[in-house]
Structure formats: structure tokens, C-alpha cells
N, C-alpha and C. Protein backbone atom coordinates (compact mmCIF):
# COMPACT_ATOMS: atom_id res chain seq x y z
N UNK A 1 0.85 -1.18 0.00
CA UNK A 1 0.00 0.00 0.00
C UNK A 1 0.89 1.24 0.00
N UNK A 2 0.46 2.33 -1.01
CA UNK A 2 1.53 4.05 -0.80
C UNK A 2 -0.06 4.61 -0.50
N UNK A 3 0.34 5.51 0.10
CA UNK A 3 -0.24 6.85 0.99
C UNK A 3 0.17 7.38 -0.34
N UNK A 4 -0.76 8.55 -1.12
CA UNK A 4 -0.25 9.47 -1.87
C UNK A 4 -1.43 10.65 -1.54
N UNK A 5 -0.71 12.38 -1.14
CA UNK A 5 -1.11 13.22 -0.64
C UNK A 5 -1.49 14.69 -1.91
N UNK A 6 -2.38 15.13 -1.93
CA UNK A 6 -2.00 16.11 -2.78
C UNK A 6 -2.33 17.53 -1.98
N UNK A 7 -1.97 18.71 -1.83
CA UNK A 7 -1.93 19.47 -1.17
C UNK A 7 -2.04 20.77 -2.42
N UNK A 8 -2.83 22.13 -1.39
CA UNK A 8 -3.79 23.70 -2.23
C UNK A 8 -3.15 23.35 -3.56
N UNK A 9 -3.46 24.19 -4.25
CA UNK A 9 -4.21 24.03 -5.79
C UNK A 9 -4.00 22.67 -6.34
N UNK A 10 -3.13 21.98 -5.86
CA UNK A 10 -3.09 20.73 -6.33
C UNK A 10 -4.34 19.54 -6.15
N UNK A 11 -4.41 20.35 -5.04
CA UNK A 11 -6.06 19.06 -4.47
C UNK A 11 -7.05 19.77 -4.97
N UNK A 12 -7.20 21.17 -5.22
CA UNK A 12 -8.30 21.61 -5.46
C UNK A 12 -8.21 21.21 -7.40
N UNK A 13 -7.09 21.05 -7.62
CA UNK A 13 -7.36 20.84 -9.61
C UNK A 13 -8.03 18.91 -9.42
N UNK A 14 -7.38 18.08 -8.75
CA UNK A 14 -7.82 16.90 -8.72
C UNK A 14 -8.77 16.54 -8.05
N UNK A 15 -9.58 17.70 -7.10
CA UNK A 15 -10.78 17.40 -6.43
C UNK A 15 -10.58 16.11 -5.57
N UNK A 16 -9.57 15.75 -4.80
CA UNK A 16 -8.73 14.76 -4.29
C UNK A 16 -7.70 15.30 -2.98
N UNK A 17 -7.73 14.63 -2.12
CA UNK A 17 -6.69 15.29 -0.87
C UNK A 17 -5.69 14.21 -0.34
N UNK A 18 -6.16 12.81 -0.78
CA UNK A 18 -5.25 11.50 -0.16
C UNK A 18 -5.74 10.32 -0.91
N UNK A 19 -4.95 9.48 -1.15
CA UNK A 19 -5.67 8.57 -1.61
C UNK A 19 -4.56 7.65 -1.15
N UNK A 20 -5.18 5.99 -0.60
CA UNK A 20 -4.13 4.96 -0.36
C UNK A 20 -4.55 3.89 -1.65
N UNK A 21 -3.73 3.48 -2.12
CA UNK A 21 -3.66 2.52 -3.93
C UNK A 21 -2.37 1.16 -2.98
N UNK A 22 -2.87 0.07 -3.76
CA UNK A 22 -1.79 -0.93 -3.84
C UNK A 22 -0.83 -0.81 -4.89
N UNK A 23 0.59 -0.41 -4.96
CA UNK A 23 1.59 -0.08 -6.25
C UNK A 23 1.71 -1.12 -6.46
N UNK A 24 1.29 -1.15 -7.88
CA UNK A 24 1.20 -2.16 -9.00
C UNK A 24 2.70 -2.39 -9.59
N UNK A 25 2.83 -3.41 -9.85
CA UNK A 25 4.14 -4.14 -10.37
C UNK A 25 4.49 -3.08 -11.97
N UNK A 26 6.18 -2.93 -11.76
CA UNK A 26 6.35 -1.90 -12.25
C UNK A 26 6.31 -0.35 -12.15
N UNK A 27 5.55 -0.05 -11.07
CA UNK A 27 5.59 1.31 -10.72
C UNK A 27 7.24 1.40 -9.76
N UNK A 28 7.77 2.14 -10.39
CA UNK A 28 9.17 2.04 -9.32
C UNK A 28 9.62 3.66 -8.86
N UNK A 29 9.41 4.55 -9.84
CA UNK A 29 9.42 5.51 -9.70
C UNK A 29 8.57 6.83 -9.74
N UNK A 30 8.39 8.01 -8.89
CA UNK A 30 7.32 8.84 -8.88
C UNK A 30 6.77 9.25 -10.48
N UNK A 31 7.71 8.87 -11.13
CA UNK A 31 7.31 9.42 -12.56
C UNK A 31 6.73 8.13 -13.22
N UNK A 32 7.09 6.91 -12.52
CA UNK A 32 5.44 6.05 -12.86
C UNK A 32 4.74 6.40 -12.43
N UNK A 33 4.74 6.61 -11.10
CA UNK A 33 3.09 7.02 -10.56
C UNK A 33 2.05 7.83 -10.94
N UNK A 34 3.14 9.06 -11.44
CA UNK A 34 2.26 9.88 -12.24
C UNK A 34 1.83 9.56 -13.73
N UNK A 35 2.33 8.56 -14.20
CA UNK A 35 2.00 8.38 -15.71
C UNK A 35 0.71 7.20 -15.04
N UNK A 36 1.19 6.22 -14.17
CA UNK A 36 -0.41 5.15 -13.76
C UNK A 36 -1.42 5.96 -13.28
N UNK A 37 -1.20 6.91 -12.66
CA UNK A 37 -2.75 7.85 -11.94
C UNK A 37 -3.20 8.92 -12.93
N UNK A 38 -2.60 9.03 -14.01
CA UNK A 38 -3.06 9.18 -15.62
C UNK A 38 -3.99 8.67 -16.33
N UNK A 39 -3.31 7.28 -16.03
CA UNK A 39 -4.08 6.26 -16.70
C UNK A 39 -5.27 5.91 -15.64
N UNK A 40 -5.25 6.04 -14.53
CA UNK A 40 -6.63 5.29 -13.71
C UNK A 40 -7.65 7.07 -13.34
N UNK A 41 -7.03 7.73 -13.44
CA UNK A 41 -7.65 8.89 -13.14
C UNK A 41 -8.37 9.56 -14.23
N UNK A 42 -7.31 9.80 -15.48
CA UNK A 42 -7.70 10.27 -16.46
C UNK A 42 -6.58 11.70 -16.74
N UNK A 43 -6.36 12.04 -18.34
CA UNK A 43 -5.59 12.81 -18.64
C UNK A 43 -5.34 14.27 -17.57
N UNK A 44 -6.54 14.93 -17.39
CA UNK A 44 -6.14 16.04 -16.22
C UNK A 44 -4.91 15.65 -14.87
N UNK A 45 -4.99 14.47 -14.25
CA UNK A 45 -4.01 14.10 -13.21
C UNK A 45 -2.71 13.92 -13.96
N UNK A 46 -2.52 13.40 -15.14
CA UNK A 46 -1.38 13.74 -15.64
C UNK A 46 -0.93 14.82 -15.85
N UNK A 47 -1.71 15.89 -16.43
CA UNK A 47 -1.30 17.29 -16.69
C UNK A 47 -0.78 17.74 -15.34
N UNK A 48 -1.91 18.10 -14.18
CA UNK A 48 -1.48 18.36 -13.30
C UNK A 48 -0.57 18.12 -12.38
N UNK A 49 -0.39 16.76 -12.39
CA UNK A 49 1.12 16.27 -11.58
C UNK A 49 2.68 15.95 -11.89
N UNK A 50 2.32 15.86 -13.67
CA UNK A 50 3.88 16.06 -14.44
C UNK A 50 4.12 17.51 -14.69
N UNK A 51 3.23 18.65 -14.16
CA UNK A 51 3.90 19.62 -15.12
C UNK A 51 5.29 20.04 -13.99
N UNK A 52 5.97 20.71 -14.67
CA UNK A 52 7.73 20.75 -14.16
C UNK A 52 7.57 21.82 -12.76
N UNK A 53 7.06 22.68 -12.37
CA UNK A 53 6.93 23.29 -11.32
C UNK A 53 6.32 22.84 -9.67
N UNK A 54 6.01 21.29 -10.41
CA UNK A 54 5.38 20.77 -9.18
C UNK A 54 6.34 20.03 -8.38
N UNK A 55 6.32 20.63 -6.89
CA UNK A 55 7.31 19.76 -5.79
C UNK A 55 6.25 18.41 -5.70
N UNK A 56 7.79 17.52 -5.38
CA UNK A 56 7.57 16.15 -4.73
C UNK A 56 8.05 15.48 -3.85
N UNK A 57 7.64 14.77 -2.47
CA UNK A 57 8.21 14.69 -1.60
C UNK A 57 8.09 13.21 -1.29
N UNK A 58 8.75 12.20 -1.07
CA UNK A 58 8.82 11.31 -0.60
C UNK A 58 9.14 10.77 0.86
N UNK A 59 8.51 9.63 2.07
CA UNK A 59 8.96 9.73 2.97
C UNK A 59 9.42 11.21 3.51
N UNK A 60 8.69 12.41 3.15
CA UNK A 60 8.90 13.90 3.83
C UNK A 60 10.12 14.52 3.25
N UNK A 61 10.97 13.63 2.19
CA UNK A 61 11.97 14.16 1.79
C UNK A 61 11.87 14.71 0.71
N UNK A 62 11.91 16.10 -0.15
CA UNK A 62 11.79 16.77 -1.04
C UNK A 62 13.07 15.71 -1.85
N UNK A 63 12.01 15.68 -3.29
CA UNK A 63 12.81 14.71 -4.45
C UNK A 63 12.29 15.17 -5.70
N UNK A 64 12.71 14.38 -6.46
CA UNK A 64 12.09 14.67 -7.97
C UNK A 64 11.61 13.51 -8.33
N UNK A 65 11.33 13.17 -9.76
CA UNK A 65 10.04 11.96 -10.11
C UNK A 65 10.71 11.06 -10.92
N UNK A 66 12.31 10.98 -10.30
CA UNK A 66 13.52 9.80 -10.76
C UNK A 66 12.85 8.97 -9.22
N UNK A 67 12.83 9.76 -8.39
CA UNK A 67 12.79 8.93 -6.98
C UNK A 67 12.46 7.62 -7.16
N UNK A 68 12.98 6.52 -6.53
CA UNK A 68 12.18 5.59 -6.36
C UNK A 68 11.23 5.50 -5.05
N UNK A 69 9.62 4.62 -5.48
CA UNK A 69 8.95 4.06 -4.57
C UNK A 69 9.47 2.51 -4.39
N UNK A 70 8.33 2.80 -3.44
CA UNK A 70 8.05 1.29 -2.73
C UNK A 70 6.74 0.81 -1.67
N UNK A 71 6.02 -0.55 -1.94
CA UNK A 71 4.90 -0.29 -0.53
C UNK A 71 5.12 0.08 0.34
N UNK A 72 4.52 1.08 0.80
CA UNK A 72 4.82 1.75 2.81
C UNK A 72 5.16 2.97 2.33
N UNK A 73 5.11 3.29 1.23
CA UNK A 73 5.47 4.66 1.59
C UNK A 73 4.69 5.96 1.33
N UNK A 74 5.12 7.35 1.09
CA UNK A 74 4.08 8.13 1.09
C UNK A 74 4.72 9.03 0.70
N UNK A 75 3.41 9.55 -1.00
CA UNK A 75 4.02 10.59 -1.53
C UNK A 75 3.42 11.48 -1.82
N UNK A 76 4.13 12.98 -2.10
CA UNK A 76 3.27 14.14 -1.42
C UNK A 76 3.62 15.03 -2.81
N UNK A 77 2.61 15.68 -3.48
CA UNK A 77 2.56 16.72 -4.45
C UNK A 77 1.95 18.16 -4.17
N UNK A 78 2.99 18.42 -4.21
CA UNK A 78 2.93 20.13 -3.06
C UNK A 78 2.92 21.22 -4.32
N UNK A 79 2.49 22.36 -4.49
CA UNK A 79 2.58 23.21 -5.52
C UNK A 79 3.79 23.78 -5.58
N UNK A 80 4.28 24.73 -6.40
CA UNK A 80 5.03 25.79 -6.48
C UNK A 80 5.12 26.53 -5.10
N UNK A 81 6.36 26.63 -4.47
CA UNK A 81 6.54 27.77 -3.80
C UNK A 81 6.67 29.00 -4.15
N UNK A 82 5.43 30.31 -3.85
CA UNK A 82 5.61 31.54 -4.20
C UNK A 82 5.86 32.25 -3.35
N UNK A 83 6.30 33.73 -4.00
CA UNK A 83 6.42 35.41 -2.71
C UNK A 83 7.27 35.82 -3.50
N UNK A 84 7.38 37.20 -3.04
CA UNK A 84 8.30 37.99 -3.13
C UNK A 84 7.98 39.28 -2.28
């Protein structure tokens, strides 16, 4: 089982705030995940979670979507940090 989190505008574009999934054979990296929750979600979750400005955090550790998963773990799609 992965914990996967989506957090402000990100939850509000996927109408979604958490979801727990069994990772399917072959998902190894966050940039599978986002191409399988594409495919089970539908094209918008792809748009929204590959585009290049979006943080990703694994186990709480800020990564990119080379990361590898694994069951147990938990991954988090946080927006753009803004200000000035």
C-alpha cells in the first residue's frame, strides 16, 4: 500500500486530498506514478502532476520523479513555492 497526498491548488485541480492505492508491479518511480494515476484517473491528473513546477516529496523528503517508490510509503505533491 503508498499513501499518496495532494496538497492547495493541487487538491483543489484533482478534487482529491489522499488517496491509499496498492503499487502495482512496475511502478518504481514517482514518474510512474504519475504516468499510472493518468491512466486510472484520467488525462487532467497527468497534466497536473507532471507539469515541471510541481514539488515532490517522498517519505517527507523533497525529491524529484527519478525517486524511487516502494509499498509503505508516502508521496506528497505540493505546488510551487511563491512570494516575493
Amino acid at each position: 500500500m503508498i499513501a499518496i497526498h495532494y496538497f492547495a491548488s493541487i487538491r483543489e485541480a484533482l478534487d482529491c486530498d489522499m488517496e491509499q492505492l496498492e503499487l502495482p508491479e512496475g511502478i518504481k518511480t514517482v514518474g510512474d506514478l504519475i504516468d499510472m494515476l493518468g491512466q486510472h484517473h484520467g488525462d487532467n491528473w497527468k497534466d497536473v502532476l507532471g507539469q515541471p513546477n510541481v514539488l515532490v516529496a517522498v517519505n517527507h523528503e523533497m525529491t524529484d520523479l527519478t525517486a524511487s517508490i516502494k509499498a509503505g510509503d508516502e508521496v506528497a505533491f505540493l505546488p510551487p513555492v511563491t512570494g516575493g
